[in-house]
C-alpha atoms as a PDB file:
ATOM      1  CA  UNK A   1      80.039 111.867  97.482  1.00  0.00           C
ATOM      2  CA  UNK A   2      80.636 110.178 100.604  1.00  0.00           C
ATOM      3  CA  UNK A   3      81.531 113.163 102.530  1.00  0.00           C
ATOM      4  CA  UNK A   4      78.017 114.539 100.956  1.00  0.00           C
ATOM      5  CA  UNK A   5      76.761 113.040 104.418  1.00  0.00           C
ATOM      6  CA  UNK A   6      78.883 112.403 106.575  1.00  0.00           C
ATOM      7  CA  UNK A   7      82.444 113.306 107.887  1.00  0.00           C
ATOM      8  CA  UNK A   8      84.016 109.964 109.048  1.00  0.00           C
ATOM      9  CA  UNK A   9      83.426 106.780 106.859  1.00  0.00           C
ATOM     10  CA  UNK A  10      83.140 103.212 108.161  1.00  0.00           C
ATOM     11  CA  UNK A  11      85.929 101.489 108.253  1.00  0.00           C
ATOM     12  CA  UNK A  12      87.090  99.581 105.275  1.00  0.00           C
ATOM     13  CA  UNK A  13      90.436  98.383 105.721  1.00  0.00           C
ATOM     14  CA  UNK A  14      89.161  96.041 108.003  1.00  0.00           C
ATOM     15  CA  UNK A  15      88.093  93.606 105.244  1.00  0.00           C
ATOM     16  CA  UNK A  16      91.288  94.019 103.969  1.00  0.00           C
ATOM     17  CA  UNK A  17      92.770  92.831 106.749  1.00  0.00           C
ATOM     18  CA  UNK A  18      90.831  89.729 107.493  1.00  0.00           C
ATOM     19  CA  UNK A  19      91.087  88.547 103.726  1.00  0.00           C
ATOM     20  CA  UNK A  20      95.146  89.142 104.387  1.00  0.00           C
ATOM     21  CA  UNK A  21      94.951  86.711 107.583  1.00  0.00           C
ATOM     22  CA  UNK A  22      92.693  84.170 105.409  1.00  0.00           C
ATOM     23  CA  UNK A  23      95.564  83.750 102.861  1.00  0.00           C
ATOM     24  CA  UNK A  24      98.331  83.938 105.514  1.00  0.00           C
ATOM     25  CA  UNK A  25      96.557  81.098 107.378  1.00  0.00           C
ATOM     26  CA  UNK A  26      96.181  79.075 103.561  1.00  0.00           C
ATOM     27  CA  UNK A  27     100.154  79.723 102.893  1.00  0.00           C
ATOM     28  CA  UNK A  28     100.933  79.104 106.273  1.00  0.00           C
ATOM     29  CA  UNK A  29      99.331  75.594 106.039  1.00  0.00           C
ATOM     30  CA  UNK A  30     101.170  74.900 102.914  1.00  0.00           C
ATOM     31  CA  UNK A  31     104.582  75.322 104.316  1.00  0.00           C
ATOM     32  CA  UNK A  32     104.288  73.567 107.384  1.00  0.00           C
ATOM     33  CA  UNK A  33     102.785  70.333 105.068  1.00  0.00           C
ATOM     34  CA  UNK A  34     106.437  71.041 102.978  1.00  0.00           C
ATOM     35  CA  UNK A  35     108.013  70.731 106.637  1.00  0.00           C
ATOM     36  CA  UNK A  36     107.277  67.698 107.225  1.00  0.00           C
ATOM     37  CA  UNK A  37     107.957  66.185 103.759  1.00  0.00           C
ATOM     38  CA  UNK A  38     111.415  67.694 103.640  1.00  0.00           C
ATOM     39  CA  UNK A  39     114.568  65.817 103.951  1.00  0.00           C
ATOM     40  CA  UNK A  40     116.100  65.467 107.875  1.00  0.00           C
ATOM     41  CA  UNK A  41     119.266  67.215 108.260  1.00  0.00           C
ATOM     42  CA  UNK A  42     120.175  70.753 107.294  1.00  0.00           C
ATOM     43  CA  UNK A  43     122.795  72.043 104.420  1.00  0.00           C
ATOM     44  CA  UNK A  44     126.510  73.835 104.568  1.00  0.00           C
ATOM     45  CA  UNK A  45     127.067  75.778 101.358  1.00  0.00           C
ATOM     46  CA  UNK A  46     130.668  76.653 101.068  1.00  0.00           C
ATOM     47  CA  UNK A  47     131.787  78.782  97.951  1.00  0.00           C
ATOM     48  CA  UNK A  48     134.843  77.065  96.438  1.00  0.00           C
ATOM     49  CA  UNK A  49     135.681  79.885  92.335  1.00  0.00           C
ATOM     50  CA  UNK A  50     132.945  80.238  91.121  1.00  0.00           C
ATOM     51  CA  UNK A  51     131.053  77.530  92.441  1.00  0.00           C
ATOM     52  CA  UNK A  52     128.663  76.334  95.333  1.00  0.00           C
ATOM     53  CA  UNK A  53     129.030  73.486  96.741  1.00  0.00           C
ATOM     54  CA  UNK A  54     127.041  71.585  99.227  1.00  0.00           C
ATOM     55  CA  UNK A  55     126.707  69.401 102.237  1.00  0.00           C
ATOM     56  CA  UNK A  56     124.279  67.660 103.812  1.00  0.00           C
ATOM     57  CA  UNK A  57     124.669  68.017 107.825  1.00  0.00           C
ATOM     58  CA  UNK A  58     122.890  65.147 109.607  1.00  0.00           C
ATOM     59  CA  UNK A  59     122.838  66.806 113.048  1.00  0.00           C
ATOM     60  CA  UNK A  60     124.169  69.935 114.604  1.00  0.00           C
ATOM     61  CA  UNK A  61     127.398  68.322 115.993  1.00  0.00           C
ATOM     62  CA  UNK A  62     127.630  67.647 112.301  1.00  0.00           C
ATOM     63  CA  UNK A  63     129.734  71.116 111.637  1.00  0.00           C
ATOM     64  CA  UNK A  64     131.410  69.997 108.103  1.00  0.00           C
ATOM     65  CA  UNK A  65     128.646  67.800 106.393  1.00  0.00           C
ATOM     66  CA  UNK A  66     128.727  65.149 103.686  1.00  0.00           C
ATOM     67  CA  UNK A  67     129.007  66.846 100.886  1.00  0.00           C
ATOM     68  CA  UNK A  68     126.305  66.290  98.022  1.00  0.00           C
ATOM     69  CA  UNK A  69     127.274  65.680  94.295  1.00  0.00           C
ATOM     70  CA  UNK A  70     125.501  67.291  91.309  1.00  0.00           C
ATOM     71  CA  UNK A  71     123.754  64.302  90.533  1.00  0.00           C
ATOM     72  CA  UNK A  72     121.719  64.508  93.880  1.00  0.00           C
ATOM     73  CA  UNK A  73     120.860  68.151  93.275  1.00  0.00           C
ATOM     74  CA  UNK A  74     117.467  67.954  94.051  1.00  0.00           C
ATOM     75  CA  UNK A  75     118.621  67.043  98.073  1.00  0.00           C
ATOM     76  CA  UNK A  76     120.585  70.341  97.960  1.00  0.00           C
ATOM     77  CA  UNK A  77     117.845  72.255  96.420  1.00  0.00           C
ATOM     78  CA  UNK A  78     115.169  70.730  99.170  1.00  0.00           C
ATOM     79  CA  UNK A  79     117.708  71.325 101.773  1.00  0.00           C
ATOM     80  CA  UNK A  80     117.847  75.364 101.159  1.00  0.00           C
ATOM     81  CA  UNK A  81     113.906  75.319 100.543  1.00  0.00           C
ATOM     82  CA  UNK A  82     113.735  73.872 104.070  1.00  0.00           C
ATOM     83  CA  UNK A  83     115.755  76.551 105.594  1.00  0.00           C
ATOM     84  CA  UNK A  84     113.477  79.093 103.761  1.00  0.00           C
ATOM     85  CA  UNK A  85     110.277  76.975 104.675  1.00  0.00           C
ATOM     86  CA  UNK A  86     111.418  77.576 108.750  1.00  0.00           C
ATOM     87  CA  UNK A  87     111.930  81.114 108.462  1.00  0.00           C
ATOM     88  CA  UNK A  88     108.727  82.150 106.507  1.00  0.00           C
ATOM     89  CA  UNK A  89     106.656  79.660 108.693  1.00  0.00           C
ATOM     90  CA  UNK A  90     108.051  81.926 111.673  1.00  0.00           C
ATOM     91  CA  UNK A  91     107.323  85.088 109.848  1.00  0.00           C
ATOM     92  CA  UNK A  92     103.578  83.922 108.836  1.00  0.00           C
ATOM     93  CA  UNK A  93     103.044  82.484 112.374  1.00  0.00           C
ATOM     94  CA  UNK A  94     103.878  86.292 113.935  1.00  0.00           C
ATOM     95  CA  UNK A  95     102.024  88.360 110.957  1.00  0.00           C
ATOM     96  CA  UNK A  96      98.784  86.352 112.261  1.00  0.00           C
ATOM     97  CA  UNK A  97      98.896  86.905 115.914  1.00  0.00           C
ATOM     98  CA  UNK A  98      99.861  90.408 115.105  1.00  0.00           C
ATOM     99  CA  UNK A  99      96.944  90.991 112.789  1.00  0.00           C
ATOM    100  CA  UNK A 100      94.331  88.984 114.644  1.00  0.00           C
ATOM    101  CA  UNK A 101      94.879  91.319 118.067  1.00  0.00           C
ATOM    102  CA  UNK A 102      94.525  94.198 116.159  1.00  0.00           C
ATOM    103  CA  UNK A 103      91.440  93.335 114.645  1.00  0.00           C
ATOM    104  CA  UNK A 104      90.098  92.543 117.703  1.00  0.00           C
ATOM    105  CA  UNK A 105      91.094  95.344 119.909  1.00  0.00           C
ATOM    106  CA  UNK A 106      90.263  97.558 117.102  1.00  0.00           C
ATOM    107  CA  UNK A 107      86.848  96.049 117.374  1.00  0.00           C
ATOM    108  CA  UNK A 108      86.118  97.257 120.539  1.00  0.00           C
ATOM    109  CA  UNK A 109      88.221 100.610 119.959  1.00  0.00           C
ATOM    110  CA  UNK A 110      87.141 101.946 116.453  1.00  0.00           C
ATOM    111  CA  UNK A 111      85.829 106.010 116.464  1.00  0.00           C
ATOM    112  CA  UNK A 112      82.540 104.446 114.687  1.00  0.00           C
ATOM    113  CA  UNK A 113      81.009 102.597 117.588  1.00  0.00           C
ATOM    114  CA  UNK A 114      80.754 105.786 119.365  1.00  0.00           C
ATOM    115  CA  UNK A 115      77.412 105.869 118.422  1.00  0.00           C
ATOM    116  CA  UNK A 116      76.101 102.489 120.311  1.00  0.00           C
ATOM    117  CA  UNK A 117      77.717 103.538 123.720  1.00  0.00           C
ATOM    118  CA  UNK A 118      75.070 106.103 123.575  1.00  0.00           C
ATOM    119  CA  UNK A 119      71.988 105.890 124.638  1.00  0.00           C
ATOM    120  CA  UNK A 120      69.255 106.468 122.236  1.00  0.00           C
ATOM    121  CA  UNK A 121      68.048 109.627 123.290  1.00  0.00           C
ATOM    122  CA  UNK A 122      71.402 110.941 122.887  1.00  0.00           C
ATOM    123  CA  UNK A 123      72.430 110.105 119.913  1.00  0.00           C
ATOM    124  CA  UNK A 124      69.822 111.078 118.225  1.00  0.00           C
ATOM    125  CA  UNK A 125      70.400 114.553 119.763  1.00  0.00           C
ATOM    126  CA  UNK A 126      73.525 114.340 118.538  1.00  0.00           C
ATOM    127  CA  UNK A 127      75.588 115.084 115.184  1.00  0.00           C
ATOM    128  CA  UNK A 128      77.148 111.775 114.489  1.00  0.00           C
ATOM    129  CA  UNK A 129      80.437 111.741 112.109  1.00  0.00           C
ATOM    130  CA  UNK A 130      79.851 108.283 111.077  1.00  0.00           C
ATOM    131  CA  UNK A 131      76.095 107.009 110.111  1.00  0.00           C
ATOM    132  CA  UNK A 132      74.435 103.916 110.507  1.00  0.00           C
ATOM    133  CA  UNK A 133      74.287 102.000 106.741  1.00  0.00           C
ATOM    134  CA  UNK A 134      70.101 102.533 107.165  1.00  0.00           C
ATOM    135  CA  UNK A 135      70.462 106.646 108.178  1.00  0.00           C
ATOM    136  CA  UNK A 136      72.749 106.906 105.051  1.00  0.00           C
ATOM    137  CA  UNK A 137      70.551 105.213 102.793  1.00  0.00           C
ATOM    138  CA  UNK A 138      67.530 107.446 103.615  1.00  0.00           C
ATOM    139  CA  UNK A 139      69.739 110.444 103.336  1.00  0.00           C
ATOM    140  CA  UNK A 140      71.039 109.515 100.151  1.00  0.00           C
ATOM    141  CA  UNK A 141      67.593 108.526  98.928  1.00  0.00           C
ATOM    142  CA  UNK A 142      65.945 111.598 100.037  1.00  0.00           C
ATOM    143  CA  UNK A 143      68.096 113.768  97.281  1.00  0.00           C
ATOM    144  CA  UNK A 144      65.492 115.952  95.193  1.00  0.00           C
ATOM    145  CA  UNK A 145      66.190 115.852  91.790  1.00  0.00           C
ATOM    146  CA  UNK A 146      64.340 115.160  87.919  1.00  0.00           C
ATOM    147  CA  UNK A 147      64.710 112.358  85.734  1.00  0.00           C
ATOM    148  CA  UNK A 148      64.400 112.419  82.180  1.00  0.00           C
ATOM    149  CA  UNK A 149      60.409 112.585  80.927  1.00  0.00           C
ATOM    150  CA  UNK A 150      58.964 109.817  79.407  1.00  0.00           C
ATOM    151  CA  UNK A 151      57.291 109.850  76.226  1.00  0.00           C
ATOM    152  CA  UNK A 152      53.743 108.780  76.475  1.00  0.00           C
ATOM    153  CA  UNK A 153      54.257 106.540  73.427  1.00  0.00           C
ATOM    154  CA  UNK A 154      57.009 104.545  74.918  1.00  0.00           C
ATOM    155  CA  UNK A 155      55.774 101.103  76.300  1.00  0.00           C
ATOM    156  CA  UNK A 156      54.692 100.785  79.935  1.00  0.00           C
ATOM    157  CA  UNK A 157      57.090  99.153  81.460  1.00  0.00           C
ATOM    158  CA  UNK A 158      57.470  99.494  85.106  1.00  0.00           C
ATOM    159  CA  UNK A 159      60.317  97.823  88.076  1.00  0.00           C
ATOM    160  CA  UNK A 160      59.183  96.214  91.272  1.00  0.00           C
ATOM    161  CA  UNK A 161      59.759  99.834  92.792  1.00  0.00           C
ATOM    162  CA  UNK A 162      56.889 100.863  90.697  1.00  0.00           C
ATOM    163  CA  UNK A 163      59.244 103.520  88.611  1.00  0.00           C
ATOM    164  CA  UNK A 164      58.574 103.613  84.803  1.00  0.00           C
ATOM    165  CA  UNK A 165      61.432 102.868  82.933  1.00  0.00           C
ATOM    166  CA  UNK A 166      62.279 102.747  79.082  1.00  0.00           C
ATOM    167  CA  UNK A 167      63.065  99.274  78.428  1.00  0.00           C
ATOM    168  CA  UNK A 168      62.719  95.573  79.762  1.00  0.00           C
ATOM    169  CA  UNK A 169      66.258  95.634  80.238  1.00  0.00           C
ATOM    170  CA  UNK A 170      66.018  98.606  82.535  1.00  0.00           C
ATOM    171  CA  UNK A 171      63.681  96.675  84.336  1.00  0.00           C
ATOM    172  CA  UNK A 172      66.427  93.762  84.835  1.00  0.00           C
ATOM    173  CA  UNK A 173      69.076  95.662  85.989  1.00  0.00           C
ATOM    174  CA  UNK A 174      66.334  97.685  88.141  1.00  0.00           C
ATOM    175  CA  UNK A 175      64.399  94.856  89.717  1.00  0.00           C
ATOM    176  CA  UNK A 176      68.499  92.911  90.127  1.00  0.00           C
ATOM    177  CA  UNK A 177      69.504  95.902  92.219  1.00  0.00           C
ATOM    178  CA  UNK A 178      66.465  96.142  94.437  1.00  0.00           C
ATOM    179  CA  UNK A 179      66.654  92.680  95.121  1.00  0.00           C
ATOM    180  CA  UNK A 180      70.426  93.165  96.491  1.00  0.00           C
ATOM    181  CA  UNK A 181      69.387  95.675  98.284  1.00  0.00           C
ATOM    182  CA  UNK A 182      71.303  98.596  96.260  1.00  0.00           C
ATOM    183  CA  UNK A 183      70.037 101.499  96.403  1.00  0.00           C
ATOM    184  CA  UNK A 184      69.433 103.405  92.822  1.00  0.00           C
ATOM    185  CA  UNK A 185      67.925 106.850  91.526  1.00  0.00           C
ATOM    186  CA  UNK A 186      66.833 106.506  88.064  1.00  0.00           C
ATOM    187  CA  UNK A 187      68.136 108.820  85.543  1.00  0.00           C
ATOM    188  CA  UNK A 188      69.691 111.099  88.099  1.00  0.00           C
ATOM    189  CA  UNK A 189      71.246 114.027  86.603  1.00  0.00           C
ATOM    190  CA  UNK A 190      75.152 114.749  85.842  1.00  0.00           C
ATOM    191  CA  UNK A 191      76.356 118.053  84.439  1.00  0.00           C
ATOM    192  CA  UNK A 192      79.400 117.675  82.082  1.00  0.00           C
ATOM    193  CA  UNK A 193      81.412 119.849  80.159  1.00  0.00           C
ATOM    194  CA  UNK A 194      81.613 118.644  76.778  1.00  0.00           C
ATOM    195  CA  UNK A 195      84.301 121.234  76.112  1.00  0.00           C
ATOM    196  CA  UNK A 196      87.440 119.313  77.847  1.00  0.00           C
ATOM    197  CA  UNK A 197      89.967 122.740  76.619  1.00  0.00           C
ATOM    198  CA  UNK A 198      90.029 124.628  79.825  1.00  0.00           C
ATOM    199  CA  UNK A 199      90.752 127.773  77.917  1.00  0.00           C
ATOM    200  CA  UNK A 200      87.620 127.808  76.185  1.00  0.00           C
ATOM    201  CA  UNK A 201      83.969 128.678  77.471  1.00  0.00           C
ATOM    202  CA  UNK A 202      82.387 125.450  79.199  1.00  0.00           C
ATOM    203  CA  UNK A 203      79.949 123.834  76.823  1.00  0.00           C
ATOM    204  CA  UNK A 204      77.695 121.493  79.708  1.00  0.00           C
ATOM    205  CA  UNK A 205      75.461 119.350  78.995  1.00  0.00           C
ATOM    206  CA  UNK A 206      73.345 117.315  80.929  1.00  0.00           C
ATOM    207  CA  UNK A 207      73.919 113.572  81.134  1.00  0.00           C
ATOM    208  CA  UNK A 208      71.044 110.985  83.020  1.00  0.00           C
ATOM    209  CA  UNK A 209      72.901 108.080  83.117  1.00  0.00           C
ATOM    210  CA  UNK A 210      70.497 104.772  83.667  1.00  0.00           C
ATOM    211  CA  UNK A 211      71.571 104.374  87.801  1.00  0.00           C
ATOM    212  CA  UNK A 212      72.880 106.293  89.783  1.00  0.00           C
ATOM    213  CA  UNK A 213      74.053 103.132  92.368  1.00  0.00           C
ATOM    214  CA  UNK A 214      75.555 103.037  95.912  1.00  0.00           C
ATOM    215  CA  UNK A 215      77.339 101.021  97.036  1.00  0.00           C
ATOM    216  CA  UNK A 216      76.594 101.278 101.082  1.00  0.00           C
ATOM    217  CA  UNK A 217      79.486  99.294 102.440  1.00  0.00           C
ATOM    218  CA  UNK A 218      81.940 101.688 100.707  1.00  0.00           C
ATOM    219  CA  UNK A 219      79.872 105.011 100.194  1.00  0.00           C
ATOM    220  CA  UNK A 220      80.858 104.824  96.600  1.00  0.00           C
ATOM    221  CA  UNK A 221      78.800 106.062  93.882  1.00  0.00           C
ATOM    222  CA  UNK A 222      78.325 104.374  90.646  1.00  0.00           C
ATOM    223  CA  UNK A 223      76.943 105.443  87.336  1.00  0.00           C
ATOM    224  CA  UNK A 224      75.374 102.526  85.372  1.00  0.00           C
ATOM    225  CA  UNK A 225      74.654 102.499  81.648  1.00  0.00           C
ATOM    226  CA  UNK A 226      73.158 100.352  79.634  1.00  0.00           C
ATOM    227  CA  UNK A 227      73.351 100.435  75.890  1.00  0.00           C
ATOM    228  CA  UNK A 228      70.653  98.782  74.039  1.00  0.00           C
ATOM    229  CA  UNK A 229      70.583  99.155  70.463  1.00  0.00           C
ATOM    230  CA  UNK A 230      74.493  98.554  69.654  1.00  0.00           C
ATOM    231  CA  UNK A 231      73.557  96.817  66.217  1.00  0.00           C
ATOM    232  CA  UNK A 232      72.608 100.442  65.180  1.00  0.00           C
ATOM    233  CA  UNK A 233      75.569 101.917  63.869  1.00  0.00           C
ATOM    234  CA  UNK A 234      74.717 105.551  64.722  1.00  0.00           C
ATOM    235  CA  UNK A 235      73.489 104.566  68.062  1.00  0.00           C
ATOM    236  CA  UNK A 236      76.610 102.753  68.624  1.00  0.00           C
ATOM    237  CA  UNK A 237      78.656 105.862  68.059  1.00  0.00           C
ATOM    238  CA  UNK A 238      76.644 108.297  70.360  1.00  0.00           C
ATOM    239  CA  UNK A 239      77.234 105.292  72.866  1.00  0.00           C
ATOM    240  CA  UNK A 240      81.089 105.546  72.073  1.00  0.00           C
ATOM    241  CA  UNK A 241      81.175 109.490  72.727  1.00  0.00           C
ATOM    242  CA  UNK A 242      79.648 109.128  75.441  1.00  0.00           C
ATOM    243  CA  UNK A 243      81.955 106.725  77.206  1.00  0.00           C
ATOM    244  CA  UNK A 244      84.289 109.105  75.752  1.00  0.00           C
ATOM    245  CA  UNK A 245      83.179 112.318  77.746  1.00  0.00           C
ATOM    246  CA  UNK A 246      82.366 109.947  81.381  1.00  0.00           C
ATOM    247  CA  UNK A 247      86.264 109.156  81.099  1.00  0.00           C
ATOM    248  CA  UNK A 248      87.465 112.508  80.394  1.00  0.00           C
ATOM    249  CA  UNK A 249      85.930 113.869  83.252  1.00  0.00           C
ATOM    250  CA  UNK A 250      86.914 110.611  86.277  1.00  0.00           C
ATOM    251  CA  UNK A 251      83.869 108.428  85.361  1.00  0.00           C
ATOM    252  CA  UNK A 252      86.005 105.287  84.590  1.00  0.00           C
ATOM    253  CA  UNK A 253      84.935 101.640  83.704  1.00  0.00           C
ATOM    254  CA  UNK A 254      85.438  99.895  86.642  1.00  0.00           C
ATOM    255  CA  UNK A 255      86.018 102.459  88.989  1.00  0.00           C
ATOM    256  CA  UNK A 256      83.068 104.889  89.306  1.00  0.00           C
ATOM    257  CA  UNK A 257      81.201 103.105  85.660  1.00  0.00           C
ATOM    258  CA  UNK A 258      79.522 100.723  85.199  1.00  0.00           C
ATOM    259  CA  UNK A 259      78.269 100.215  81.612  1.00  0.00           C
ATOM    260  CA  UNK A 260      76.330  97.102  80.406  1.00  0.00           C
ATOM    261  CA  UNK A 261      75.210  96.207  76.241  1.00  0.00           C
ATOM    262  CA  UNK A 262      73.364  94.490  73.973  1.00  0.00           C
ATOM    263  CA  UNK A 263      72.303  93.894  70.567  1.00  0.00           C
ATOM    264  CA  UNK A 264      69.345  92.401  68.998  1.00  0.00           C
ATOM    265  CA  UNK A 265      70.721  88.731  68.821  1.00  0.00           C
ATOM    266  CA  UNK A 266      72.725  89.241  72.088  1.00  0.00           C
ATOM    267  CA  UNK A 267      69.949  90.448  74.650  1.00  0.00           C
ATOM    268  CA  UNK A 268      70.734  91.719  78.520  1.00  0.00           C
ATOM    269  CA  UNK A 269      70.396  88.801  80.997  1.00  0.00           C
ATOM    270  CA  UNK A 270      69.588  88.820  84.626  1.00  0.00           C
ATOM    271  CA  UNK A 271      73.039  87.153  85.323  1.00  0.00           C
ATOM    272  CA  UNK A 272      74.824  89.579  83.581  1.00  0.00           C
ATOM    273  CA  UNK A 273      73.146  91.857  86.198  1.00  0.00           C
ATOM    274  CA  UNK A 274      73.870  90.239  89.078  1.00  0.00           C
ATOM    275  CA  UNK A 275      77.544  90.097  87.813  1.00  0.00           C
ATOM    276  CA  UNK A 276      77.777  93.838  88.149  1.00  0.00           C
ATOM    277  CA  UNK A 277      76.160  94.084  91.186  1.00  0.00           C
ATOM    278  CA  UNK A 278      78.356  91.784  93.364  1.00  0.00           C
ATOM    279  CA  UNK A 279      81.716  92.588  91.560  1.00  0.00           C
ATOM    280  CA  UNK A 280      80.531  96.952  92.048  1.00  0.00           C
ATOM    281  CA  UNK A 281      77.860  96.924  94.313  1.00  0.00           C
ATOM    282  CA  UNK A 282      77.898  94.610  97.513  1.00  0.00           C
END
């Protein structure tokens, strides 16, 4: 749906990259603490059948070495983790520098910026192929469309964005979302073909799945269900189906779905809530 919009997403790598330098920087602080803890000297291995053996060289005039006996194994062993330890430090040390100028020239560089080398005027004359996070919002807001109708029986229950809803969990997940600042549309329709044999006629059938979630930093679209009554065995089994028929046609938990449950001893928490928001939505 991203393209739905606009041509040219944000960046995302970006992240990517930065959370790559964090762990670089952690491993890279590791081995240089091992550095300094390891033995001095450096080690000869010398392949004698079927066997290595080693020796410990004091100094670089040191070309033969004393050699080490099995018994002092654990010098031998520390000896070729140093040698490791002094290459990968290297390696780690280059893979920073190299990242960190990227980001940063990419910074300044990045097709997505365009936009605020413009003056106002202009750009809003213009076509963009990226959008601001606040002009895609609107536009994905501003989709017409029909939710579900409410029986007049059910029990008021309303979320902070004054939207009637059919249950108080609803209203958690709802009011959790607005809070984080996700945008939602309610019960936002989803055609489906319930016959999955592509030979055979299409059987559709209409699905309003509880939110229909963005997440804004990725353009990603989530569907979010909640399943309320799964003590009732019938209701349980529709629920099943259902999941059934999302994955058959790319709707898959974790990936595009989101799908949250309860029972009548086990009730839908705010935390639970939150969970899915920051581990889907932010």
């Amino acid at each position: 749906m991203a393209k739905e919009f606009e041509c040219l997403m944000p960046p995302q790598f970006t992240e990517s990259v930065a959370r790559r330098i964090f762990w670089l920087e952690k491993d890279l602080g590791i081995k240089q603490k091992s550095l300094e803890n390891a033995p001095p000297g450096s080690v000869r291995i010398v392949r004698k059948k079927r066997t290595n053996q080693f020796y410990l060289r004091e100094n670089n005039s040191d070309l033969q070495g004393k050699y080490i006996p099995r018994s002092q194994g654990k010098i031998a062993r520390a000896l070729c983790q140093k040698v490791y330890d002094k290459k990968i430090v290297s390696a780690l040390q280059k893979e920073i520098t190299y990242l960190k100028d990227f980001l940063k020239n990419y910074e300044e560089l990045n097709a997505s910026k365009v936009c605020l080398n413009l003056p106002v005027i202009r750009y809003k004359a213009a076509d963009p192929l990226t959008l601001s996070d606040v002009e895609y919002v609107e536009k994905w807001l501003s989709v017409p469309y029909r939710h579900k109708t409410i029986d007049p029986e059910t029990p008021l229950l309303f979320t902070e964005n004054g939207e009637q809803v059919r249950s108080k969990s609803e209203v958690i997940i709802a009011d959790t979302l607005k809070n984080n600042h996700i945008p939602y549309r309610y019960e936002y329709p989803v055609l489906i073909n319930r016959n999955i044999n592509k030979f055979k006629e299409p059987d559709f059938v209409t699905f309003h799945p509880d939110f229909c979630c963005l997440n804004v930093r990725t353009r990603k679209e989530y569907f979010w269900e909640h399943f309320g009554k799964m003590d009732d065995t019938e209701y349980a089994r529709r629920a099943v189906e259902k999941i059934f028929l999302y994955s058959e046609h790319g709707y898959e938990l974790g990936k595009n779905l989101i799908i949250t449950m309860e029972t009548s001893s086990c009730p839908m928490s705010g935390a639970l809530a939150r969970d899915n928001v920051m581990n889907f939505l932010m």
